[in-house]
C-alpha atoms as a PDB file:
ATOM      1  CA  UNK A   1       0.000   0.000   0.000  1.00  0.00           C
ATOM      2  CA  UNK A   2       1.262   3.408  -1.175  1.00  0.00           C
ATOM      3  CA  UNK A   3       1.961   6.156   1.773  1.00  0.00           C
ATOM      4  CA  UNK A   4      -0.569   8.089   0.136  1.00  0.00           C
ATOM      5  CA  UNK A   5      -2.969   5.424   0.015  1.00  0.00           C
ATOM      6  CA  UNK A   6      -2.490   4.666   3.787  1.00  0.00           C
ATOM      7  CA  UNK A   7      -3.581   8.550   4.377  1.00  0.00           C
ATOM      8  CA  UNK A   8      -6.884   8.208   2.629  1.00  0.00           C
ATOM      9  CA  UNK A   9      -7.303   4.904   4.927  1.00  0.00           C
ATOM     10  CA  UNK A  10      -6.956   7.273   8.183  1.00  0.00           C
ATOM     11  CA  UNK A  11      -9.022  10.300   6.758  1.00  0.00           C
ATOM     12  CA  UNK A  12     -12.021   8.053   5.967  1.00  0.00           C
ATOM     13  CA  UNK A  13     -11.478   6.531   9.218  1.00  0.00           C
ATOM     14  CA  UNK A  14     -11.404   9.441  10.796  1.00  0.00           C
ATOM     15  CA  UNK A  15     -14.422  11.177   9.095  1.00  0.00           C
ATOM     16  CA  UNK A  16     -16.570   8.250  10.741  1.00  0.00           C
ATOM     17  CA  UNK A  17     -16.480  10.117  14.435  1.00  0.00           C
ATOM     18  CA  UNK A  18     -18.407  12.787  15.616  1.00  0.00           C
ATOM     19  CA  UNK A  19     -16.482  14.899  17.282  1.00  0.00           C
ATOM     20  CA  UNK A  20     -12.733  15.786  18.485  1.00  0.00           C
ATOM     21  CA  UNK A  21     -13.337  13.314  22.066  1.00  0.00           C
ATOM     22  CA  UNK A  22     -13.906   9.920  20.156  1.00  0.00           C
ATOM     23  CA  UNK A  23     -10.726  11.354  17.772  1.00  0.00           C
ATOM     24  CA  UNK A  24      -8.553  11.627  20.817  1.00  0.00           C
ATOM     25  CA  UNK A  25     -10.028   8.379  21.970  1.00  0.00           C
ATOM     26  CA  UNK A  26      -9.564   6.598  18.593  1.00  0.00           C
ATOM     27  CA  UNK A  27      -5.762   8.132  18.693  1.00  0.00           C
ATOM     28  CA  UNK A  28      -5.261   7.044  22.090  1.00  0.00           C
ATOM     29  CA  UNK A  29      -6.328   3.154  21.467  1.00  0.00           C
ATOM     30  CA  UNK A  30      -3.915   3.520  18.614  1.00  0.00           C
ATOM     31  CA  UNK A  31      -1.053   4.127  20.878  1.00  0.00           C
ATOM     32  CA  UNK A  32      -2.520   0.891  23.128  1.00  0.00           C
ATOM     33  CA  UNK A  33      -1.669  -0.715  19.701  1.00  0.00           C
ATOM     34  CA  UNK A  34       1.795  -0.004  19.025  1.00  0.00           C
ATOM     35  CA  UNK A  35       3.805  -2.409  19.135  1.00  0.00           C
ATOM     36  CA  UNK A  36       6.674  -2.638  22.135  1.00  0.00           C
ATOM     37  CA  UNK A  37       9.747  -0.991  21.248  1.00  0.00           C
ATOM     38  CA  UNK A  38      12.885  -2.967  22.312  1.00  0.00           C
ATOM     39  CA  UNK A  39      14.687  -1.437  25.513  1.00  0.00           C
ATOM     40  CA  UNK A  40      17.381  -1.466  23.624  1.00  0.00           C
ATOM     41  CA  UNK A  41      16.254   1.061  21.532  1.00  0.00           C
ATOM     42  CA  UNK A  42      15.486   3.201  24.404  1.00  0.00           C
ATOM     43  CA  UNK A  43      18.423   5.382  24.330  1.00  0.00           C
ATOM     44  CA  UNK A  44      18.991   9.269  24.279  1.00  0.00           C
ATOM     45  CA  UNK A  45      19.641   8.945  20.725  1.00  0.00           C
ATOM     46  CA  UNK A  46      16.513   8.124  19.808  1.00  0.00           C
ATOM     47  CA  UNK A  47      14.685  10.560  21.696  1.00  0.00           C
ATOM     48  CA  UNK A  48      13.247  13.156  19.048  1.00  0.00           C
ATOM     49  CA  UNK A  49      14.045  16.598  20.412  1.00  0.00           C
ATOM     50  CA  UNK A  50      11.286  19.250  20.823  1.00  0.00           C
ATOM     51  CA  UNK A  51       8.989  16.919  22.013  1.00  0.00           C
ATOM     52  CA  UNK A  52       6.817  17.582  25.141  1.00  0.00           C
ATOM     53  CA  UNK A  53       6.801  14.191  26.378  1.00  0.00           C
ATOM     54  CA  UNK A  54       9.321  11.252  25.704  1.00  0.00           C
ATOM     55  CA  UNK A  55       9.098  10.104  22.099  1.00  0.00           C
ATOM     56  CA  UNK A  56      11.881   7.259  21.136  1.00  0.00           C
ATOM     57  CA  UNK A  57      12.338   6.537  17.474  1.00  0.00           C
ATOM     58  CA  UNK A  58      14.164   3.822  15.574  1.00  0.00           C
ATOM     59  CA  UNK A  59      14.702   2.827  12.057  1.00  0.00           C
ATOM     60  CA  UNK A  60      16.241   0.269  10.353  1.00  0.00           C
ATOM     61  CA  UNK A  61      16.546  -0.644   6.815  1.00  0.00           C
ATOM     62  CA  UNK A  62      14.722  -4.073   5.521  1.00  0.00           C
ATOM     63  CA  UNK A  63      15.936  -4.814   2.526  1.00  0.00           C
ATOM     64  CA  UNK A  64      15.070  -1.958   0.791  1.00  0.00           C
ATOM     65  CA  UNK A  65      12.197  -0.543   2.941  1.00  0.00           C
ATOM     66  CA  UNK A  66      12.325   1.428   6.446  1.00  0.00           C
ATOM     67  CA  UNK A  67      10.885  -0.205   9.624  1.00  0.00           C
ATOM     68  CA  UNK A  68      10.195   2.208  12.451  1.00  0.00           C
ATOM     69  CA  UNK A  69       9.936   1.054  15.838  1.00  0.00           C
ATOM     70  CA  UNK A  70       8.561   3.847  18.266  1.00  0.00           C
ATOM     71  CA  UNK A  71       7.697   4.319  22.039  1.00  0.00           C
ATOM     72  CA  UNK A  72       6.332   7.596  23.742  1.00  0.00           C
ATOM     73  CA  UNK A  73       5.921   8.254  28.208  1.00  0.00           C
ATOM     74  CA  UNK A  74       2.738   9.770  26.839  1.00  0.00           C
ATOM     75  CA  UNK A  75      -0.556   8.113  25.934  1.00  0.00           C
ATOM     76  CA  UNK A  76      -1.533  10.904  23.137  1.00  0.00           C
ATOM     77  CA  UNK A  77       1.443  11.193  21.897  1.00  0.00           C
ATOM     78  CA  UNK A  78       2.155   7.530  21.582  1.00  0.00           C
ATOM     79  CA  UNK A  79      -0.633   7.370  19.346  1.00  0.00           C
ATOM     80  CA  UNK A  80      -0.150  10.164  17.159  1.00  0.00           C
ATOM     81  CA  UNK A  81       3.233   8.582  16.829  1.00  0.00           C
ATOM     82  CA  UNK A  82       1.441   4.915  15.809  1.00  0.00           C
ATOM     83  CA  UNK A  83      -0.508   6.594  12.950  1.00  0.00           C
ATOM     84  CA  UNK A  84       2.511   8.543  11.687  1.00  0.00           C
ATOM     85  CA  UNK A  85       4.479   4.694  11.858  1.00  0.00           C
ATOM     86  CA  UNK A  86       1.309   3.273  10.001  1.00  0.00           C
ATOM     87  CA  UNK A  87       1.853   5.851   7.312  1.00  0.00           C
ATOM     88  CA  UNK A  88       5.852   5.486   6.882  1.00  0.00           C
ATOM     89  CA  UNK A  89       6.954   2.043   8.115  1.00  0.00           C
ATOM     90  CA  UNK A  90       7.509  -0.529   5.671  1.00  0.00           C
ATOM     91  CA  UNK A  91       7.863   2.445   3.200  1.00  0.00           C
ATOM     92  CA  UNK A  92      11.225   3.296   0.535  1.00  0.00           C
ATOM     93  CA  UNK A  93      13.397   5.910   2.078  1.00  0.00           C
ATOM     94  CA  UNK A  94      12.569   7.801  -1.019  1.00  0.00           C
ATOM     95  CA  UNK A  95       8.650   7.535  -1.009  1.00  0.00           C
ATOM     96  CA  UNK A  96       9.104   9.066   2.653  1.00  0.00           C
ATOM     97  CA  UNK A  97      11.541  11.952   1.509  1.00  0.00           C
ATOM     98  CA  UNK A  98       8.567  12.661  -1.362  1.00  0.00           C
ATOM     99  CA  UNK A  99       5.655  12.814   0.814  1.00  0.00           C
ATOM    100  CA  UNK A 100       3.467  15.291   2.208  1.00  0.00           C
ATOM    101  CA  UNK A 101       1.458  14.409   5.041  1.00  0.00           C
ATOM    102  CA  UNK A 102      -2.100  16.020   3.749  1.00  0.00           C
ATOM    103  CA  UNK A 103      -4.016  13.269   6.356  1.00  0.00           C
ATOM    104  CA  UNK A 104      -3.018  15.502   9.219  1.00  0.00           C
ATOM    105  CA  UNK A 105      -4.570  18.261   8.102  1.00  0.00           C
ATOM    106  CA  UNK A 106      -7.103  16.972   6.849  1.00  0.00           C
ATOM    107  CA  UNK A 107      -8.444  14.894   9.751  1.00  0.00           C
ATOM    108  CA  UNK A 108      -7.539  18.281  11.819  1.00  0.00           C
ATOM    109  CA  UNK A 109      -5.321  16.443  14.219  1.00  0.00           C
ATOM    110  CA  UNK A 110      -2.899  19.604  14.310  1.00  0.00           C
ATOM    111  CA  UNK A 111      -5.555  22.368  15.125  1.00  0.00           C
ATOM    112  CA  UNK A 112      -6.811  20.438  17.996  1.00  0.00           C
ATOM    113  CA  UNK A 113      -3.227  20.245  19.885  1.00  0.00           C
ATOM    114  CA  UNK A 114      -1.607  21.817  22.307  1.00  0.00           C
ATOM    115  CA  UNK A 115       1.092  23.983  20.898  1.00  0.00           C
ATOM    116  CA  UNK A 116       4.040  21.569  22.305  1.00  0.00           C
ATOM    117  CA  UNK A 117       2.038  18.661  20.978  1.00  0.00           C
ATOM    118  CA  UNK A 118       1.601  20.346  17.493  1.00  0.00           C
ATOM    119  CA  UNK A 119       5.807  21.398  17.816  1.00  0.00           C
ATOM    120  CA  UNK A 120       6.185  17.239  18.636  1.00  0.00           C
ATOM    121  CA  UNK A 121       4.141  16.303  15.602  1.00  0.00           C
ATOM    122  CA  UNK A 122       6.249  18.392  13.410  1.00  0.00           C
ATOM    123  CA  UNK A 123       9.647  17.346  15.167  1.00  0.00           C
ATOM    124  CA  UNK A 124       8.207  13.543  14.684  1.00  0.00           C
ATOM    125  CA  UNK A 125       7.869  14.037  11.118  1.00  0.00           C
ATOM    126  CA  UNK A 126      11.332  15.823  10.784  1.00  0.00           C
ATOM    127  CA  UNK A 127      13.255  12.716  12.142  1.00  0.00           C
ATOM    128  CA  UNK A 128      11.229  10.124  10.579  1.00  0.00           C
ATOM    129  CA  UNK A 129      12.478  12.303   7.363  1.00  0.00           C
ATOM    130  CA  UNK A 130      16.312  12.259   8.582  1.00  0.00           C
ATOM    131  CA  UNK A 131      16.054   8.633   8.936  1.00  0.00           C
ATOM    132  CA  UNK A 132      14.348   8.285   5.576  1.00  0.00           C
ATOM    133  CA  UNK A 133      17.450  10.280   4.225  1.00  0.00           C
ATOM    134  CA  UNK A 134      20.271   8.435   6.056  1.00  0.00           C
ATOM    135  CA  UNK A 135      19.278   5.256   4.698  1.00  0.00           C
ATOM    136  CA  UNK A 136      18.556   6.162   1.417  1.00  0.00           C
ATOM    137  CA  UNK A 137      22.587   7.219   1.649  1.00  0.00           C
ATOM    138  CA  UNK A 138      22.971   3.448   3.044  1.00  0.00           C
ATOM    139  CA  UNK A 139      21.006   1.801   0.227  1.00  0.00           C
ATOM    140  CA  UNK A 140      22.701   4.407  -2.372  1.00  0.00           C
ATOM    141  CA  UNK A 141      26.833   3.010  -1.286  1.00  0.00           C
END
């Protein structure tokens, strides 16, 4: 499934609740969802700076697709950082680098954050980006 594909999947999901409370809950079962990140992944390194809460980030190239592992201290956050792993894990480094993510505006997630959460989102995006770029480098030598 295409990134951009995987967007319209969340937007119609989205457009199925009422209002902003079953969104948040919706988000926050996502989080519930996410998968475990190894401990070992843990580390200061893969903290993503300007972040409110604690938001650990890992990539790692599979054959020639990125798989993100991801963790947050933070229920919300953990699963705003699930969708944004639906959208780019299992993706090519360079499908990543040439996306735009339309869902979130579209489903209004940023408008109805905090302005630290809405500064996380963005920083979230920015690594996922970075790693997209580094390992394009990896597969390109």
């Amino acid at each position: 499934m295409t990134i951009k594909e995987i967007q319209e999947e969340i937007i119609d999901e989205f457009s199925m609740f009422d209002d902003w409370m079953e969104r948040y809950e919706y988000i926050i079962e996502l989080g519930k969802s996410l998968p475990i990140i190894d401990d070992q992944f843990k580390l200061d390194e893969n903290l993503i700076k300007g972040c409110q809460s604690k938001v650990w980030l890992y990539s790692e190239l599979d054959a020639d697709k990125i798989k993100f592992t991801a963790d947050s201290d933070a229920i919300l956050t953990k699963g705003i950082v699930a969708l944004l792993l639906r959208v780019f894990s299992e993706q090519k480094p360079a499908a990543i680098l040439a996306a735009e993510t339309t869902f979130i505006d579209k489903i209004g997630l940023k408008e109805h954050l905090s302005p630290t959460r809405a500064n996380g989102l963005v920083s979230m995006i920015k690594q996922i980006k970075m790693y997209a770029i580094a390992q394009q480098m990896k597969l390109a030598n």
